[in-house]
Protein backbone atom coordinates (compact mmCIF):
# COMPACT_ATOMS: atom_id res chain seq x y z
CA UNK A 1 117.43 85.96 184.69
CA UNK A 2 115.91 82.63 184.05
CA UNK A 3 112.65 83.59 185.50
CA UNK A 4 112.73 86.51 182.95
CA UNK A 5 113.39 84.37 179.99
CA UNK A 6 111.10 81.46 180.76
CA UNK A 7 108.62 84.64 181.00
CA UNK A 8 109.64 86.10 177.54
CA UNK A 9 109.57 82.30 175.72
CA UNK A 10 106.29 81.82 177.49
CA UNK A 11 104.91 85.09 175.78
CA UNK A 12 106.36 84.53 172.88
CA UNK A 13 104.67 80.94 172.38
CA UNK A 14 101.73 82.49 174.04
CA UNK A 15 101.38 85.26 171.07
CA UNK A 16 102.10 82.53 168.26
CA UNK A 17 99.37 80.31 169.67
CA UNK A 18 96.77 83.05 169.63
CA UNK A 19 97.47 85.06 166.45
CA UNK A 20 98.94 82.11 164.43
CA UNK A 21 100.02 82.80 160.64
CA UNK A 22 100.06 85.33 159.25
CA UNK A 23 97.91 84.01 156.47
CA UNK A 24 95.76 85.70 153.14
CA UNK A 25 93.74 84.41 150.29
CA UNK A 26 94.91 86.04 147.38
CA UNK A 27 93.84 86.43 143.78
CA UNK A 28 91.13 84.23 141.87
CA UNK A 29 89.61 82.82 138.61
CA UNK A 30 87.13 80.55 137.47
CA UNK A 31 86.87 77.94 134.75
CA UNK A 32 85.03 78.65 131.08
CA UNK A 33 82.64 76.02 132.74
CA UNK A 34 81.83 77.69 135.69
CA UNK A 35 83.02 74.56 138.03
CA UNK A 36 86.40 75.25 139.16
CA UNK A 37 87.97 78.03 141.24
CA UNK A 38 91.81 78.70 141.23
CA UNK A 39 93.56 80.50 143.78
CA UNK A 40 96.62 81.90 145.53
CA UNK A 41 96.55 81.59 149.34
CA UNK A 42 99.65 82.85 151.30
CA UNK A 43 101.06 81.80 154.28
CA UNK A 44 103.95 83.84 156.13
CA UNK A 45 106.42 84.21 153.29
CA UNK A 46 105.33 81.39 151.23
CA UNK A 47 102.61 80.81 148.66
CA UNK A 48 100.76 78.13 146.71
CA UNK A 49 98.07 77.45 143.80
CA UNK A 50 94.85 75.29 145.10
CA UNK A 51 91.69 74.37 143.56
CA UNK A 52 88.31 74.07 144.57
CA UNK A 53 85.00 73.37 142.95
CA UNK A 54 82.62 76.00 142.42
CA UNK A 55 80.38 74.28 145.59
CA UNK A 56 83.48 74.50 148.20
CA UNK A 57 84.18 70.53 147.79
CA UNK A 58 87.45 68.69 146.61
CA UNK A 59 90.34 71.52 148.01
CA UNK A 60 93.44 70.56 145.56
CA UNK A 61 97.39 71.86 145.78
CA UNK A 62 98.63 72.15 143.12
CA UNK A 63 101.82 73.51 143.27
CA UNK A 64 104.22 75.37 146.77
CA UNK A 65 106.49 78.41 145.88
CA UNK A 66 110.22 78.32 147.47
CA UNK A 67 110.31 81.04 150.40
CA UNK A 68 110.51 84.74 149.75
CA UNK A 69 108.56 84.00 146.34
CA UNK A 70 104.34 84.68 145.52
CA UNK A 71 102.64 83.40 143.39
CA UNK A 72 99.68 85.75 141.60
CA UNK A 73 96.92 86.31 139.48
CA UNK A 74 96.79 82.66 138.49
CA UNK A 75 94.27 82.29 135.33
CA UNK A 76 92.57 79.48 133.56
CA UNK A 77 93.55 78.78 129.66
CA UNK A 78 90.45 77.72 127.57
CA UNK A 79 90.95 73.70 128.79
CA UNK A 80 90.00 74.25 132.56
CA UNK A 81 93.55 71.65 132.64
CA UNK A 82 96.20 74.47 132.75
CA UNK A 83 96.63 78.06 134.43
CA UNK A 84 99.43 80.58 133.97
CA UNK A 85 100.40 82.47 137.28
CA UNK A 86 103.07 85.04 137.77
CA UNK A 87 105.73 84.41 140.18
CA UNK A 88 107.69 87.16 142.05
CA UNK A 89 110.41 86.68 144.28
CA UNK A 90 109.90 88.78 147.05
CA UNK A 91 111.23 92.54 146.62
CA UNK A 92 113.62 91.55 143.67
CA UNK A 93 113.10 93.29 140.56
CA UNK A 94 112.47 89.89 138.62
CA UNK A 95 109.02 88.26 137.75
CA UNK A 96 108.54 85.01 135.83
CA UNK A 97 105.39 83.85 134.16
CA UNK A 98 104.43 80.02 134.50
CA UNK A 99 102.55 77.61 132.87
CA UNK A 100 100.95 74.72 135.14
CA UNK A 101 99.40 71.23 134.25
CA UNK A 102 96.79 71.28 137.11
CA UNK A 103 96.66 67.02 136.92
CA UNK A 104 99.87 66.52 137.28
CA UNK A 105 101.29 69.89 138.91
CA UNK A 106 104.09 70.14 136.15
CA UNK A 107 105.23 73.80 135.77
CA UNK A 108 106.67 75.18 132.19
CA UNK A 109 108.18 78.86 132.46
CA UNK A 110 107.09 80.81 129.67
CA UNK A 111 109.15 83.72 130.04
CA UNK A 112 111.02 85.79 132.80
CA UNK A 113 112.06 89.81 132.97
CA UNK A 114 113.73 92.08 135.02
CA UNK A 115 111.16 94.19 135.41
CA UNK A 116 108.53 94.33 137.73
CA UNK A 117 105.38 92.65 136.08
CA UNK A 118 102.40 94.26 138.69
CA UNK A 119 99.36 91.88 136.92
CA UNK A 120 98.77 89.44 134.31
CA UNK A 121 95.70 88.28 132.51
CA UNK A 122 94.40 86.95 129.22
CA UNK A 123 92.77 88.00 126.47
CA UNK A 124 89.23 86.72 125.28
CA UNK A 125 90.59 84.03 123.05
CA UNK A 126 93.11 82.67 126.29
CA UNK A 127 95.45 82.59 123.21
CA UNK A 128 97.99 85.93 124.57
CA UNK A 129 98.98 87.07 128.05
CA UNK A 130 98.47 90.37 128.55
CA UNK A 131 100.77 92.11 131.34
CA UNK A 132 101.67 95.50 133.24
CA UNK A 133 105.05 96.35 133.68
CA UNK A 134 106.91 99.21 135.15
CA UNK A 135 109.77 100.58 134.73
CA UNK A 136 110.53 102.13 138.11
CA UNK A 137 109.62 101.19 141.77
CA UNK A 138 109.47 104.40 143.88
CA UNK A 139 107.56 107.14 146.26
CA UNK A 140 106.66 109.98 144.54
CA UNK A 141 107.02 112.23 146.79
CA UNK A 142 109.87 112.53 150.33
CA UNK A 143 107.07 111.18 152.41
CA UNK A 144 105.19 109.11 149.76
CA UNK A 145 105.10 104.94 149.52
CA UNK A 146 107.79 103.68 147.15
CA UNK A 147 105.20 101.37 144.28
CA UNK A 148 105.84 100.69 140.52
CA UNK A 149 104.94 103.47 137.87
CA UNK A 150 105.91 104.08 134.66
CA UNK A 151 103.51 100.95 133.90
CA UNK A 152 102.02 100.01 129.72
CA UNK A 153 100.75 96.62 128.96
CA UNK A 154 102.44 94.15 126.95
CA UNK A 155 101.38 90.30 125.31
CA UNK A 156 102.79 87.40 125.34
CA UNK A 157 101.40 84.92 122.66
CA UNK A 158 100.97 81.89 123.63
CA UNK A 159 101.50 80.03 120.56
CA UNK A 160 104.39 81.92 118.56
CA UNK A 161 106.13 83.23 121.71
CA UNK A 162 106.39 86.51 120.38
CA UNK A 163 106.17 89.60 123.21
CA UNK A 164 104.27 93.05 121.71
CA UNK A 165 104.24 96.09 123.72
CA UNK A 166 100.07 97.22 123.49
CA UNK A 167 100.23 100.63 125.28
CA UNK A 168 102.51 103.80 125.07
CA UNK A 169 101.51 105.50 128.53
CA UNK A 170 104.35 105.42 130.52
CA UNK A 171 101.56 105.54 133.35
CA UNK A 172 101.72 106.87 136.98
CA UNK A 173 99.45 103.84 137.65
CA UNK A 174 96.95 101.20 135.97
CA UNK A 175 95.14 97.88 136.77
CA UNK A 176 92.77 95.57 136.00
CA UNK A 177 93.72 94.99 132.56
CA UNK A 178 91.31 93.15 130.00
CA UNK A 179 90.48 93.06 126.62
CA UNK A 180 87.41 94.30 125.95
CA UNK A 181 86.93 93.42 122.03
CA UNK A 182 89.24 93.47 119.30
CA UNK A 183 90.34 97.17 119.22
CA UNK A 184 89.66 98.00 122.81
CA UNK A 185 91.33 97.25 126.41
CA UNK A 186 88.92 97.94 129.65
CA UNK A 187 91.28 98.93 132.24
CA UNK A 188 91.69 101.20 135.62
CA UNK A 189 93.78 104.55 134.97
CA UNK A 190 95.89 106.80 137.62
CA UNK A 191 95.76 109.67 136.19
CA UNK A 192 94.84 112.28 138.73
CA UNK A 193 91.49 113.84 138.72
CA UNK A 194 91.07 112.15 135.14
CA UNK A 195 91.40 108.47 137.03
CA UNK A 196 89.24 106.03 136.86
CA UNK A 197 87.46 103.38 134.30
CA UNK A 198 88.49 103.49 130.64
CA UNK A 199 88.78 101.66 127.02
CA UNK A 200 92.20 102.11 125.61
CA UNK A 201 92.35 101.55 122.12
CA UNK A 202 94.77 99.10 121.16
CA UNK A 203 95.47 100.92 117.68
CA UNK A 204 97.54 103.61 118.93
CA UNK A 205 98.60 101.99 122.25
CA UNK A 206 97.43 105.64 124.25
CA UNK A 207 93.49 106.98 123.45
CA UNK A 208 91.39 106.73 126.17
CA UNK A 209 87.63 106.96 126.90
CA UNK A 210 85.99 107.37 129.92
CA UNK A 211 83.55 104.95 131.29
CA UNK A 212 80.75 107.12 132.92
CA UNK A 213 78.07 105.61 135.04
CA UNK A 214 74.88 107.93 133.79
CA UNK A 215 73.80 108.06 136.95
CA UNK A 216 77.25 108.20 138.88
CA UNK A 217 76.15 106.70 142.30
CA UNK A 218 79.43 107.63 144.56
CA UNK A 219 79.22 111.43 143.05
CA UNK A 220 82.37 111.07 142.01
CA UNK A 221 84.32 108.53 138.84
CA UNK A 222 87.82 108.49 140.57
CA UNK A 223 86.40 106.34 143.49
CA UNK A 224 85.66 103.42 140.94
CA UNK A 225 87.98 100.12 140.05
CA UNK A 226 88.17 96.75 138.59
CA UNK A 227 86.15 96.89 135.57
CA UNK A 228 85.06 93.98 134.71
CA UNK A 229 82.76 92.97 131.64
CA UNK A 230 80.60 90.16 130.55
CA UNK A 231 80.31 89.84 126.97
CA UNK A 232 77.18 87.23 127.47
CA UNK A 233 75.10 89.78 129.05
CA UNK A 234 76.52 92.55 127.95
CA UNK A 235 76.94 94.22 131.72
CA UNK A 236 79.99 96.05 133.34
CA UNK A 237 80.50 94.95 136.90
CA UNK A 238 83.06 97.27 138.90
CA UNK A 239 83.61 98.48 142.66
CA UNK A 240 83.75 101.11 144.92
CA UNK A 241 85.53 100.56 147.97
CA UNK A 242 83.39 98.73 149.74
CA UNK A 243 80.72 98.18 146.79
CA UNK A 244 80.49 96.32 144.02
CA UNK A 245 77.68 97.60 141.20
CA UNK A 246 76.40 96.24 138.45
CA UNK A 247 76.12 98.54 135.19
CA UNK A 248 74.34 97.49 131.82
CA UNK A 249 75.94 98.74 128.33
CA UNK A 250 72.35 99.61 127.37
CA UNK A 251 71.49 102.24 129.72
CA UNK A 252 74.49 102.92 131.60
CA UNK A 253 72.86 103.01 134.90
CA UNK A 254 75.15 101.95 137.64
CA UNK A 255 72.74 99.78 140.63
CA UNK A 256 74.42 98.14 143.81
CA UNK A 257 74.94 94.47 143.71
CA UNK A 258 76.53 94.62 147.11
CA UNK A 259 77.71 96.50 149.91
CA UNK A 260 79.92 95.46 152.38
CA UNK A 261 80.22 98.11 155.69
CA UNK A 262 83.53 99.13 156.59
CA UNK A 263 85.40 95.79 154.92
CA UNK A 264 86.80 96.94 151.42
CA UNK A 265 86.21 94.80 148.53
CA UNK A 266 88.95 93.12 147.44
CA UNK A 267 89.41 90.84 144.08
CA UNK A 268 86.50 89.71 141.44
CA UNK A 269 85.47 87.77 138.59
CA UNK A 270 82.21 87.16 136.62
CA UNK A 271 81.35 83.71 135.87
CA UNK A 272 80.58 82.57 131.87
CA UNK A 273 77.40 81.45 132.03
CA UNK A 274 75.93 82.79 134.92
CA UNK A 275 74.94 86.20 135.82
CA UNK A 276 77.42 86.03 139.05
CA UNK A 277 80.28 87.27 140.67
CA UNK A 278 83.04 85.94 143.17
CA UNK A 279 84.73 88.16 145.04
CA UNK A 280 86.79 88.51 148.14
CA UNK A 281 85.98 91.29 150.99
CA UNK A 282 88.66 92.44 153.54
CA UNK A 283 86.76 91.06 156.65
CA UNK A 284 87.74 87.61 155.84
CA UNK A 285 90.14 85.25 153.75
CA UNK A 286 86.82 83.23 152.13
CA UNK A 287 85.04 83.38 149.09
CA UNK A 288 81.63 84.29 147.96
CA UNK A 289 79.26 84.37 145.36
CA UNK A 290 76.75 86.88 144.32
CA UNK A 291 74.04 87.02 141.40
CA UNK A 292 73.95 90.61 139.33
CA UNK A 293 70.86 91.33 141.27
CA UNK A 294 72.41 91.53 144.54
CA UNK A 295 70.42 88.42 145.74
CA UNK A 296 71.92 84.19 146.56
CA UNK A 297 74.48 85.19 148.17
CA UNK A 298 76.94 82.36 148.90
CA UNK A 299 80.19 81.56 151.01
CA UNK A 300 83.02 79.04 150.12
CA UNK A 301 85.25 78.41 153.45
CA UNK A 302 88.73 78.36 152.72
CA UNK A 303 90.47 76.32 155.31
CA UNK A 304 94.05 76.45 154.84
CA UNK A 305 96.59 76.11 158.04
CA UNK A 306 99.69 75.36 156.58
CA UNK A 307 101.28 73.91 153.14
């Protein structure tokens, strides 16, 4: 019996050696300035808010979550100084939304619901929150994966701490939330065969219009996500699964920035002044960098063991 044991604990500290953590970098954002990267990074059942600059140097925490709670989508207000994050506590139907002093790591919680909030972002100004919540976490079908639907987008302003509901869709599914101008949202829709890239219009909380690539690359709209859009150079960026393309507003012709083999591409954002993107793949828990026209590309090494 003890030979069995000492075999089992052997194993046992055996496995933990070689697989370690279970570890993943999680979402991103940059500063207006272009210098500073915050991110989530996970470890096990624990998460935290770091800092980097945009050339991999000077790795900062910034703030540890308690166990059992993750912190996401953290975002930079118009300072660079402080980033709002969203904080969910494991399975619980509760989210929180937090404000953090990056100098000092002091936290201020704007507001908490008991609701499941599935993103957050900001709009152009980085005056209001914008964020998704849904009113039911289930599987649609006896054999399907339980996930939040019944999702609309909401705001939070920032200065008169007022909430406003935005959308009226009561949707199966939708992500990547922005605002695209002052009478528009850019968004990802579940909607069926109808999914895929669309404005919203804010003045009735529920029109939609498709956003066609002219020359539709993949064959087929439903098989695109994350719209993203810089208002500087007046380009859509957006990805399949495993490519990202960039798509001008003049011509509406969709060309590969990148593509990436088997890994899927995870998480983006553009950069202000610069005609780049950072992104995340699935083949690795790093960073990198690419310009519009597919060429200097760049890593940033994220070495993170434990908090």
């Amino acid at each position: 019996m003890k030979i069995k044991l000492s075999i089992l604990v052997y194993l046992f500290l055996m496995t933990s050696i070689c697989f370690g953590q279970e570890k993943a970098l999680g979402n991103f954002d940059i500063s207006t300035d272009d210098s500073i990267i915050v991110f989530s990074f996970r470890i096990e059942n624990q998460s935290g808010l770091f800092l980097i600059n945009r050339d991999g140097t000077g790795l900062k925490k910034i703030v540890i979550s308690e166990k059992d709670t993750y912190f996401k989508h953290p975002k930079f207000l118009m300072d660079g100084k402080h980033i709002i994050y969203l904080a969910a506590a494991g399975f619980e139907k509760t989210s929180s939304i937090f404000m953090c002093n990056t100098e000092d790591g002091q936290n201020e919680l704007l507001f908490s619901v008991n609701e499941i909030i599935t993103e957050i972002s900001l709009t152009n100004d980085k005056r209001a929150i914008l964020y998704c919540k849904a009113n039911e976490f289930k599987a649609s079908s006896p054999i399907g994966v339980a996930a939040p639907h019944g999702i609309d987008v909401y705001s939070f302003d920032l200065v008169t701490k007022k909430h406003a509901q935005i959308t009226y869709l009561n949707a199966y599914g939708l992500s990547s939330v922005s605002e695209f101008d002052t009478e528009n949202l850019l968004l990802r829709l579940e909607a069926g065969p109808e999914s895929g890239m669309v404005f919203l219009s804010k003045k009735d909380g529920s029109s939609t219009s498709p956003i066609l690539p002219f020359n539709n690359p993949r064959k087929d709209v439903t098989v695109y996500y994350a719209p993203k859009f810089s208002n500087k150079f007046n380009t859509f960026i957006f990805k399949a699964p495993n490519e990202i393309f960039e798509m001008s507003m003049i011509d509406f012709i969709a060309k590969t920035v990148y593509k990436r083999g088997k890994d899927s591409i995870k998480n983006m954002c553009l950069f202000y002044s610069d005609r780049k993107i950072l992104f995340k793949t699935d083949g690795d828990e790093n960073l990198h960098i690419i310009s519009f026209d597919g060429t200097q590309l760049e890593n940033i090494e994220i070495d993170i063991d434990f908090f």
